[in-house]
N, C-alpha and C. Protein backbone atom coordinates (compact mmCIF):
# COMPACT_ATOMS: atom_id res chain seq x y z
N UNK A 1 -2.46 -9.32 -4.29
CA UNK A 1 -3.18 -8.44 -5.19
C UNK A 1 -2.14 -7.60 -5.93
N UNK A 2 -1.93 -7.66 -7.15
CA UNK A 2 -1.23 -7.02 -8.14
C UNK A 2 -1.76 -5.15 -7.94
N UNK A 3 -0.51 -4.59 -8.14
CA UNK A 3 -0.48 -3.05 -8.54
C UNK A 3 -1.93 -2.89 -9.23
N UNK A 4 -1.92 -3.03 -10.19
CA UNK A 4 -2.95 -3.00 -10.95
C UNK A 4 -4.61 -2.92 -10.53
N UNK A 5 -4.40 -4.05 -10.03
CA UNK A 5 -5.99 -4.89 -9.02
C UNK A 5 -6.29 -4.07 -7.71
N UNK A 6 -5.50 -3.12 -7.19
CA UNK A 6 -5.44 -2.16 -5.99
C UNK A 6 -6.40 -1.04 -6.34
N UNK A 7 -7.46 -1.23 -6.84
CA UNK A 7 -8.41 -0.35 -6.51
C UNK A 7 -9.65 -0.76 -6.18
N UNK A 8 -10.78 0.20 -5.49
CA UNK A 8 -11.65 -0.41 -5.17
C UNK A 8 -12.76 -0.04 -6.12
N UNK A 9 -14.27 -0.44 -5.80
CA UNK A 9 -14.95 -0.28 -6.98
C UNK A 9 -15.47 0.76 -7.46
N UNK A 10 -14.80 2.04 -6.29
CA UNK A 10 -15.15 3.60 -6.98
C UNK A 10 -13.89 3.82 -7.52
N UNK A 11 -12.64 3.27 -8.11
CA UNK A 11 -11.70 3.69 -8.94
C UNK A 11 -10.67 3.84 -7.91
N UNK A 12 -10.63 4.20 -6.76
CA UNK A 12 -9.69 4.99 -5.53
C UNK A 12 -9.12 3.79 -5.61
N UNK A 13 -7.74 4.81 -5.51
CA UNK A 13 -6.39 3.70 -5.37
C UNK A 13 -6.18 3.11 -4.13
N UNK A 14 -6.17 1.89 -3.95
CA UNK A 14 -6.00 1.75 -2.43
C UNK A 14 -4.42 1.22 -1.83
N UNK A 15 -3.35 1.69 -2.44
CA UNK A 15 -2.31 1.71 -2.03
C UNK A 15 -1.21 1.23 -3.10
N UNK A 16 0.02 1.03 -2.90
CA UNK A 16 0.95 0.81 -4.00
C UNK A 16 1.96 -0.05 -3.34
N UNK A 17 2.92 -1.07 -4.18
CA UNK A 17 3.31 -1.96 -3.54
C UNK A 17 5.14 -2.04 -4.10
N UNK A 18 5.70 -2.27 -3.38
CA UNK A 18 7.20 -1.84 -4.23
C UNK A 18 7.76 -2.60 -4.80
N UNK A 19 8.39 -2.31 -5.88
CA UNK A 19 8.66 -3.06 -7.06
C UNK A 19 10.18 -3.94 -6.62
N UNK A 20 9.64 -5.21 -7.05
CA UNK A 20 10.91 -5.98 -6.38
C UNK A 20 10.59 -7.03 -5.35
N UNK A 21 9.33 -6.58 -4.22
CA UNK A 21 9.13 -7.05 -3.39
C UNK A 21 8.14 -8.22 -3.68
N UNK A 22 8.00 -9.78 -3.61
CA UNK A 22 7.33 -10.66 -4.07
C UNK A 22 5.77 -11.07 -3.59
N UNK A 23 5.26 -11.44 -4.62
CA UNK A 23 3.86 -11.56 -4.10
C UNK A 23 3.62 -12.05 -2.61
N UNK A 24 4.53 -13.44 -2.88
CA UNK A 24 4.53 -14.17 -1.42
C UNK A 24 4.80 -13.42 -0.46
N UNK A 25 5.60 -12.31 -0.28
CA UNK A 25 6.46 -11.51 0.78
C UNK A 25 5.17 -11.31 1.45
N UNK A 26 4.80 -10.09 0.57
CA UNK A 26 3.43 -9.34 0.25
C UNK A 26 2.28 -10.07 0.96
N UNK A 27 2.18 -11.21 0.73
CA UNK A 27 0.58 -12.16 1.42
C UNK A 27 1.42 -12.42 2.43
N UNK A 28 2.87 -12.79 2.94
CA UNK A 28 2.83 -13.02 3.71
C UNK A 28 2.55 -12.10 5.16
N UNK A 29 2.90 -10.92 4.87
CA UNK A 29 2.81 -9.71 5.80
C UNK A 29 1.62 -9.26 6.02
N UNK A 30 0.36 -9.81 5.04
CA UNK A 30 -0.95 -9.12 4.60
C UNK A 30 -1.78 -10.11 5.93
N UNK A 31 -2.00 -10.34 6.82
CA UNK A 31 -2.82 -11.19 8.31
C UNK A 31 -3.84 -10.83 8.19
N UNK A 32 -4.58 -9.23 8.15
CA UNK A 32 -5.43 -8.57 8.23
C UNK A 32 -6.29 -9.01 6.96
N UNK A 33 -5.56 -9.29 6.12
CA UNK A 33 -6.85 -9.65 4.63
C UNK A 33 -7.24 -10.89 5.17
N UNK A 34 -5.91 -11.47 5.33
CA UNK A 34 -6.55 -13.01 5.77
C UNK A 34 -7.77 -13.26 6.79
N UNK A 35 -7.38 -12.35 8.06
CA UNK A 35 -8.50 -12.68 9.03
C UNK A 35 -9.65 -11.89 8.46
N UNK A 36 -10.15 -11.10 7.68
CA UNK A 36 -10.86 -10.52 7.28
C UNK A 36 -11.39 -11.38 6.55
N UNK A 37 -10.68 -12.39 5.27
CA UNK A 37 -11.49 -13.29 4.78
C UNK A 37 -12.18 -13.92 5.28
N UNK A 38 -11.81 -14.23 6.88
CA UNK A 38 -12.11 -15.20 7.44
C UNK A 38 -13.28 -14.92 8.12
N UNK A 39 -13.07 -14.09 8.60
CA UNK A 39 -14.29 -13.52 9.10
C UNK A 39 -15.48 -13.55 8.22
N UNK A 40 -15.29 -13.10 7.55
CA UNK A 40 -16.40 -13.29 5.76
C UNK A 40 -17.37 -14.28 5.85
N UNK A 41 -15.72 -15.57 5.78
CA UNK A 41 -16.47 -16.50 5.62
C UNK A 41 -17.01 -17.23 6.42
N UNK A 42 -16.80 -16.93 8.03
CA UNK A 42 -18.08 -17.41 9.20
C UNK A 42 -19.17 -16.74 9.18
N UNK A 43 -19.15 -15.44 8.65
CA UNK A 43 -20.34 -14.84 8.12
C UNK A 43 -21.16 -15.43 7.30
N UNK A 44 -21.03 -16.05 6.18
CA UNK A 44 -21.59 -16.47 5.22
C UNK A 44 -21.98 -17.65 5.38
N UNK A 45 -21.01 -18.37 6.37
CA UNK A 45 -21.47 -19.71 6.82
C UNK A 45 -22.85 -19.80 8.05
N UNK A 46 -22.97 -18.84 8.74
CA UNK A 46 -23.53 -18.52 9.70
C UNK A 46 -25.01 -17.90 9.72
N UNK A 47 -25.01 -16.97 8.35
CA UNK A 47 -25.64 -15.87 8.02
C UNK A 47 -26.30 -16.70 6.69
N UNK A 48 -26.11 -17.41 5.92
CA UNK A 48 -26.38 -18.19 4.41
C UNK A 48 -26.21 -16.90 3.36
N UNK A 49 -25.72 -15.70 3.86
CA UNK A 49 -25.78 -14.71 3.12
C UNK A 49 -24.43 -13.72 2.79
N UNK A 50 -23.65 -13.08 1.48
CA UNK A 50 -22.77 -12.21 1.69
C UNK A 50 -23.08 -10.53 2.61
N UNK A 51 -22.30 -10.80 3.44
CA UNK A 51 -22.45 -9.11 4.36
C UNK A 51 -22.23 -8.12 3.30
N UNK A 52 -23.13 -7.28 3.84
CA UNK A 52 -23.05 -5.87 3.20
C UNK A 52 -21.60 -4.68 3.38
N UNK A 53 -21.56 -3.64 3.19
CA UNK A 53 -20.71 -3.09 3.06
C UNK A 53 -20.27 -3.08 4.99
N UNK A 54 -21.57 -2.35 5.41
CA UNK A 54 -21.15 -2.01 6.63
C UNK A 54 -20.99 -2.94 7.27
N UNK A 55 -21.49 -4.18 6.87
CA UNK A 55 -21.53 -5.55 8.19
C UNK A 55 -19.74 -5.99 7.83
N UNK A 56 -19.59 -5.98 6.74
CA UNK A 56 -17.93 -6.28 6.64
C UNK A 56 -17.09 -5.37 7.24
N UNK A 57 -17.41 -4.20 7.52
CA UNK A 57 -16.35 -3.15 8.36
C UNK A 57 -16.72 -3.25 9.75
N UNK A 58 -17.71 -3.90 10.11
CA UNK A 58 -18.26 -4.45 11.18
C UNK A 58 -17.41 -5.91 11.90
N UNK A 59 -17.51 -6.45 10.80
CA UNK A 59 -17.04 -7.91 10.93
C UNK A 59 -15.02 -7.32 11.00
N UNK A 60 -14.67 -6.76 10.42
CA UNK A 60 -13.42 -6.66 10.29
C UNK A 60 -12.40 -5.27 11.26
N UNK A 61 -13.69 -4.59 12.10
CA UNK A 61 -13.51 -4.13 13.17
C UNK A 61 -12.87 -4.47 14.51
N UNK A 62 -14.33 -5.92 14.70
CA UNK A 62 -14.52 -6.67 15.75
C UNK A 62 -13.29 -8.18 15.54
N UNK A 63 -12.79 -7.90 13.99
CA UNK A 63 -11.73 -9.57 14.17
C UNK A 63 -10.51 -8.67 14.37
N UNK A 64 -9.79 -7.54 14.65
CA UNK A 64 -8.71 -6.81 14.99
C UNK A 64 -8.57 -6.83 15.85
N UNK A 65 -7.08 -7.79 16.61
CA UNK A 65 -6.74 -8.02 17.35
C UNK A 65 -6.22 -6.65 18.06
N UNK A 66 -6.02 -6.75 19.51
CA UNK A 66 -5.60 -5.54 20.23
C UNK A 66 -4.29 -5.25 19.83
N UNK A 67 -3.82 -3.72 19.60
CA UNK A 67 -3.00 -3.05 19.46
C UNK A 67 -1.58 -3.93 20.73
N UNK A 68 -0.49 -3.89 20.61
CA UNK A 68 0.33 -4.09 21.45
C UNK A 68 0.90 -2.25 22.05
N UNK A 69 0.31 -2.00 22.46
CA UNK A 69 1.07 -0.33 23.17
C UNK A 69 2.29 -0.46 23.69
N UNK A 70 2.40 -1.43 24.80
CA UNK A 70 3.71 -1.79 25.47
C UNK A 70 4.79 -2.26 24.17
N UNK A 71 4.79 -2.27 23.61
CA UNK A 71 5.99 -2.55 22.75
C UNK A 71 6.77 -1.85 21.84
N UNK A 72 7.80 -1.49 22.04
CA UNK A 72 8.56 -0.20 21.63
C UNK A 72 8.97 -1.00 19.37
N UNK A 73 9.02 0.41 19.18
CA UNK A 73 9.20 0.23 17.61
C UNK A 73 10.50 -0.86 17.57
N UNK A 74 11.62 -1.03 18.33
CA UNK A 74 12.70 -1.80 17.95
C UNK A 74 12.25 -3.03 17.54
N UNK A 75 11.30 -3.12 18.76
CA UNK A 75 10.69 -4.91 18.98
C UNK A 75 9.42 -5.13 17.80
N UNK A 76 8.92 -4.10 17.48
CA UNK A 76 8.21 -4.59 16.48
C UNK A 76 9.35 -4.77 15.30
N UNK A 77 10.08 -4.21 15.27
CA UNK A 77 10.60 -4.87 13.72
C UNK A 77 11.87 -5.83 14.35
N UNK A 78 12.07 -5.85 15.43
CA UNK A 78 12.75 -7.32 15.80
C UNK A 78 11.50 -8.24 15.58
N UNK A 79 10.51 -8.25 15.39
CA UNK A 79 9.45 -9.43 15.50
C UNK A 79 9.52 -9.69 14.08
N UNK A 80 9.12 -8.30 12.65
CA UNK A 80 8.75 -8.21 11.41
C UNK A 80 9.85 -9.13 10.97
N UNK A 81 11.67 -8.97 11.00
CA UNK A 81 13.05 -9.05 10.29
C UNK A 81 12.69 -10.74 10.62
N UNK A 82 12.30 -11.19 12.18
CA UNK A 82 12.62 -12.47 11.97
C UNK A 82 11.80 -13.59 11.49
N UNK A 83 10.37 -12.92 11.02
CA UNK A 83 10.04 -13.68 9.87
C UNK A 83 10.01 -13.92 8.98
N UNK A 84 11.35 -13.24 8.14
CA UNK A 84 11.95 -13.26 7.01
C UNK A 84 12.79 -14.49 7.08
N UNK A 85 12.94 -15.00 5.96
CA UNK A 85 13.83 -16.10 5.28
C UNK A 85 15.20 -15.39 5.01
N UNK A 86 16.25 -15.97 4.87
CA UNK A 86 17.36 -15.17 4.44
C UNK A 86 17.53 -15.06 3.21
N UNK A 87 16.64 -15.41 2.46
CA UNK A 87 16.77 -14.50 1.15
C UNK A 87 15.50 -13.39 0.52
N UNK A 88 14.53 -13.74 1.72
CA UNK A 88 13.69 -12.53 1.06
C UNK A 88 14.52 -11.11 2.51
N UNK A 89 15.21 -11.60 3.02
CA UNK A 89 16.05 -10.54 4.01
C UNK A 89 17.23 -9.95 2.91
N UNK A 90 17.70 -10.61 1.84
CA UNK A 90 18.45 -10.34 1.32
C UNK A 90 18.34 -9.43 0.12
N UNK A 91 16.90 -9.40 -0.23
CA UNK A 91 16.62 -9.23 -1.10
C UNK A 91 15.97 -7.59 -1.06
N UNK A 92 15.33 -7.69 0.21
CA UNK A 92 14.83 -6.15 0.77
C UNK A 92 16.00 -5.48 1.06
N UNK A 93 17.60 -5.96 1.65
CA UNK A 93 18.11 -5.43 2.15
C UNK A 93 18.88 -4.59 0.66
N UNK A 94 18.64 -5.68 -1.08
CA UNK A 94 19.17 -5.14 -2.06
C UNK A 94 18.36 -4.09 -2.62
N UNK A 95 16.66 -4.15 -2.42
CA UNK A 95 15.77 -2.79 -3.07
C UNK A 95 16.32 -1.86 -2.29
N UNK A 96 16.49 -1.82 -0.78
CA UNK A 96 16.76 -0.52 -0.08
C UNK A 96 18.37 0.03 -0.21
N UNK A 97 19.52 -0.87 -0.48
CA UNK A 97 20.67 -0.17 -1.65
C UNK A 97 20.81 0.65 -2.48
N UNK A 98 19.27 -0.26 -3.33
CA UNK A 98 19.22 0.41 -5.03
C UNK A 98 18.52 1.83 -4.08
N UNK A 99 17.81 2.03 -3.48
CA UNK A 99 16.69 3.18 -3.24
C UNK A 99 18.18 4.29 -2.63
N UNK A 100 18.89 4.04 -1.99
CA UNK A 100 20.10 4.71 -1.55
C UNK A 100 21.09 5.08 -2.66
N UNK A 101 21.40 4.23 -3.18
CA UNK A 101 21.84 5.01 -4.28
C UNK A 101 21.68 5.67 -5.46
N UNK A 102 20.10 5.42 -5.50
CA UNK A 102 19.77 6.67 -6.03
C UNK A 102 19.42 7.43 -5.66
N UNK A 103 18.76 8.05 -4.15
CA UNK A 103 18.86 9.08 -4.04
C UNK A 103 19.54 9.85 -3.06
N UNK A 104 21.69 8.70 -3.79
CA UNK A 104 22.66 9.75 -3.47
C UNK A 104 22.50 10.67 -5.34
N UNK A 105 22.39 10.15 -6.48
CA UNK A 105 22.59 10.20 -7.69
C UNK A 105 21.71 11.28 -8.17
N UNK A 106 20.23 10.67 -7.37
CA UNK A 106 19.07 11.47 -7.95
C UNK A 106 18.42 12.84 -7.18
N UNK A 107 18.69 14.03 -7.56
CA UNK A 107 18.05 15.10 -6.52
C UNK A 107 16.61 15.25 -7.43
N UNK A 108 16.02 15.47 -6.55
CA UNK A 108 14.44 15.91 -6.93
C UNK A 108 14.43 17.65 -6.73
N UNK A 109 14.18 17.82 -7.98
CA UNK A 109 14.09 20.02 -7.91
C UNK A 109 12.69 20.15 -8.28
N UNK A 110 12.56 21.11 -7.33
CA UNK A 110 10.96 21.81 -7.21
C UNK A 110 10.45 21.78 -8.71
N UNK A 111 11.32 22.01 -9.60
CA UNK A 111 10.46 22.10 -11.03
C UNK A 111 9.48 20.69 -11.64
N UNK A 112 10.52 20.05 -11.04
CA UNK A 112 10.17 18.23 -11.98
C UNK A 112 8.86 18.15 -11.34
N UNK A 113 8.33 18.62 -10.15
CA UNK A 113 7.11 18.17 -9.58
C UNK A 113 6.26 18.80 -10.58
N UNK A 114 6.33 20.14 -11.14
CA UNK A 114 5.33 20.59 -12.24
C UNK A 114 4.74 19.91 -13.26
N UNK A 115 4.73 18.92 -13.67
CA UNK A 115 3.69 18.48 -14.89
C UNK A 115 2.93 17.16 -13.73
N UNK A 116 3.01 17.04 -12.34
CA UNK A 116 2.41 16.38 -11.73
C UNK A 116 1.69 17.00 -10.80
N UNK A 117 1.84 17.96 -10.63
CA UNK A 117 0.99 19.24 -10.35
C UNK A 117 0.22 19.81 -10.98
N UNK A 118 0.37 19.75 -12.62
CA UNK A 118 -0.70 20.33 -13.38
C UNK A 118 -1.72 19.02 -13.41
N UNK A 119 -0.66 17.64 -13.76
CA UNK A 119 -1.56 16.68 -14.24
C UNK A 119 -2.92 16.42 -13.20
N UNK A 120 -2.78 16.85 -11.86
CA UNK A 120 -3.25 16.88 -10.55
C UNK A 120 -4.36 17.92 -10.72
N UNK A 121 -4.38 18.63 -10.89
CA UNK A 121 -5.41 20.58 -11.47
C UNK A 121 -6.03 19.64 -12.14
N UNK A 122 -5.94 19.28 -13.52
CA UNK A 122 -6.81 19.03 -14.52
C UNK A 122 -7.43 17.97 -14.00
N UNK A 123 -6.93 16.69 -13.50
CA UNK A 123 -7.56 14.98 -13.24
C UNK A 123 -8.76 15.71 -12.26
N UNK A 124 -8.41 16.16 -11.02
CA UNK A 124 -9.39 16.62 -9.65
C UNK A 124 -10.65 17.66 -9.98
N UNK A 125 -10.16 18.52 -10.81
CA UNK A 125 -10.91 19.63 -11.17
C UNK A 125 -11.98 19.42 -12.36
N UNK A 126 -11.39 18.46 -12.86
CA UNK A 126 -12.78 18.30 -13.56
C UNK A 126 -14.02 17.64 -13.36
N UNK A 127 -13.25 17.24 -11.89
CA UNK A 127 -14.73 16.28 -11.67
C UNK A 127 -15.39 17.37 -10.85
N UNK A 128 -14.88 18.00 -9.94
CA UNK A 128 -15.15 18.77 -8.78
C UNK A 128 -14.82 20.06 -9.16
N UNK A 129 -15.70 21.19 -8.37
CA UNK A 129 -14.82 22.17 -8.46
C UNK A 129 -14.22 22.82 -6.80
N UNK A 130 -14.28 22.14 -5.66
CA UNK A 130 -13.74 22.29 -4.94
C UNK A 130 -13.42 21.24 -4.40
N UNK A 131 -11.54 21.46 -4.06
CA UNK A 131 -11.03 20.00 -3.58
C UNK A 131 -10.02 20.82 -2.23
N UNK A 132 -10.11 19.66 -1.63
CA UNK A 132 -9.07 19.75 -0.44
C UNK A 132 -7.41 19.81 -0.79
N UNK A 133 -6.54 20.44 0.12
CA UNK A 133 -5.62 20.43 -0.53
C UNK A 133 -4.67 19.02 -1.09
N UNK A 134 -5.38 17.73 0.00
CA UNK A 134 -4.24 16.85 0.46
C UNK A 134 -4.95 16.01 -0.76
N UNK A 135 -6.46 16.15 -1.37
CA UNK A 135 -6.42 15.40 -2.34
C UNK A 135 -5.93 15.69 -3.50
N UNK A 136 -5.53 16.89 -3.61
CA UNK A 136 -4.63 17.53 -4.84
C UNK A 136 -3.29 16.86 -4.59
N UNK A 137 -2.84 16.96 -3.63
CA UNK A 137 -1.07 16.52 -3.19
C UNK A 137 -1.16 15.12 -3.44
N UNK A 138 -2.37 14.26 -3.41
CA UNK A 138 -2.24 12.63 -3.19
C UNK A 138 -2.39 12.30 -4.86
N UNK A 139 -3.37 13.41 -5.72
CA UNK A 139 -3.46 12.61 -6.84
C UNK A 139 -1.88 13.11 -8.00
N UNK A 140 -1.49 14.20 -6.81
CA UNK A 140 0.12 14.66 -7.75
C UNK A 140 1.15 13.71 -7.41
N UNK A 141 1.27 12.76 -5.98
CA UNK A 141 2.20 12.05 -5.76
C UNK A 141 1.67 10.65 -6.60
N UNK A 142 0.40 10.06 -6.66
CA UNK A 142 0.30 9.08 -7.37
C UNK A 142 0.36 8.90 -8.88
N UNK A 143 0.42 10.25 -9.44
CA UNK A 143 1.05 10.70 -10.75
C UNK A 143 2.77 10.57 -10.76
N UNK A 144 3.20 11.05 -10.28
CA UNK A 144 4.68 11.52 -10.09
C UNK A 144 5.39 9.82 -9.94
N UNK A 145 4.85 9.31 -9.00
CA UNK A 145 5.50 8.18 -8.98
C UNK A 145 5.59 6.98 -9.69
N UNK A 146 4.60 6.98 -10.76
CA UNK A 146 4.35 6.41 -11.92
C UNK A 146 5.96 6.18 -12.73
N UNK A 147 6.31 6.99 -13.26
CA UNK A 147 7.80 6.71 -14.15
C UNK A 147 8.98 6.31 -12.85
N UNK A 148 8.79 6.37 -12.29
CA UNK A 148 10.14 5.69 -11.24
C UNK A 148 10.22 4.24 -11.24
N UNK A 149 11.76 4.44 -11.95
CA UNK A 149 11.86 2.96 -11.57
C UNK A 149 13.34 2.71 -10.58
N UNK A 150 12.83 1.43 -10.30
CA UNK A 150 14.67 1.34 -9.38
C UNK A 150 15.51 0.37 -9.83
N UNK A 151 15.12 -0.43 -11.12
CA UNK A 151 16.04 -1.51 -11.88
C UNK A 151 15.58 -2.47 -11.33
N UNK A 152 16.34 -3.42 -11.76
CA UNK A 152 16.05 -5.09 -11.26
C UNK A 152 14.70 -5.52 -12.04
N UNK A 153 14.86 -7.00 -11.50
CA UNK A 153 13.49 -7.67 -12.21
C UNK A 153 12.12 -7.09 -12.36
N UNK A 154 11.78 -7.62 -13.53
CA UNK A 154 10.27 -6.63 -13.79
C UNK A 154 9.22 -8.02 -12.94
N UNK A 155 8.29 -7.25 -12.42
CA UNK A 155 7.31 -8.56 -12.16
C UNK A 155 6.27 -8.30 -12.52
């Protein structure tokens, strides 16, 4: 699912994806959509019908495999690194360079956050007139991060 296509059908962003990193990478790491499709579609096969909102958070509850607790953070990303290819390993290992050297290059000062802070007041406030703080902070960081770029290929 493209940057773009990441919202759902009330407008809410449902996450952001880093530039550089390939679709394939991306589906490949994504299990949870997959078994979720899947689930869907024994539903539909089963049911002759598409599930409703809640029967899909239902259905995609009950296909989530158990948490691993016993397994310390090393080993999960000893598990993540070695299903990488050596060039999509090579390739994450070049976005997270570029991300280091810029921010040896790039300092972020309390001011620059201001026109993503206002842009944040005006977008929230006009729909509402009382908002939480963290949805003010979420619609100023998904503003703010808009003009960043880190070079390399456009996709």
């Amino acid at each position: 699912m493209r940057s773009e296509d990441r919202r759902s059908s009330k407008g809410k962003n449902l996450g952001f994806e880093i530039k550089g990193v390939s679709d394939e990478l991306l589906e490949k790491y994504s299990q949870r959509s997959e078994q979720r499709d899947r689930a869907i579609a024994e539903f539909v096969e089963s049911k002759g019908h598409q599930p409703s909102d809640n029967e899909i958070a239902v259905l995609v509850r009950e296909s989530r495999a158990d948490k691993l607790v016993e397994i310390s953070a090393a080993e999960v990303h000893s598990r993540q690194t070695a299903r990488l290819t050596p060039e999509e390993s090579l390739t994450l290992e070049q976005i997270r360079e570029a991300v280091r050297e810029r921010s040896e290059t790039q300092r972020l000062e309390p001011e620059s956050a201001a026109p993503s802070l206002d842009y944040a007041k005006q977008h929230v406030f006009e729909r509402v007139s009382v908002a939480l703080d963290h949805e003010l902070l979420t619609e100023a960081l998904c503003h703010g991060r808009g003009p960043d770029r880190l070079g390399g290929p456009e996709r």
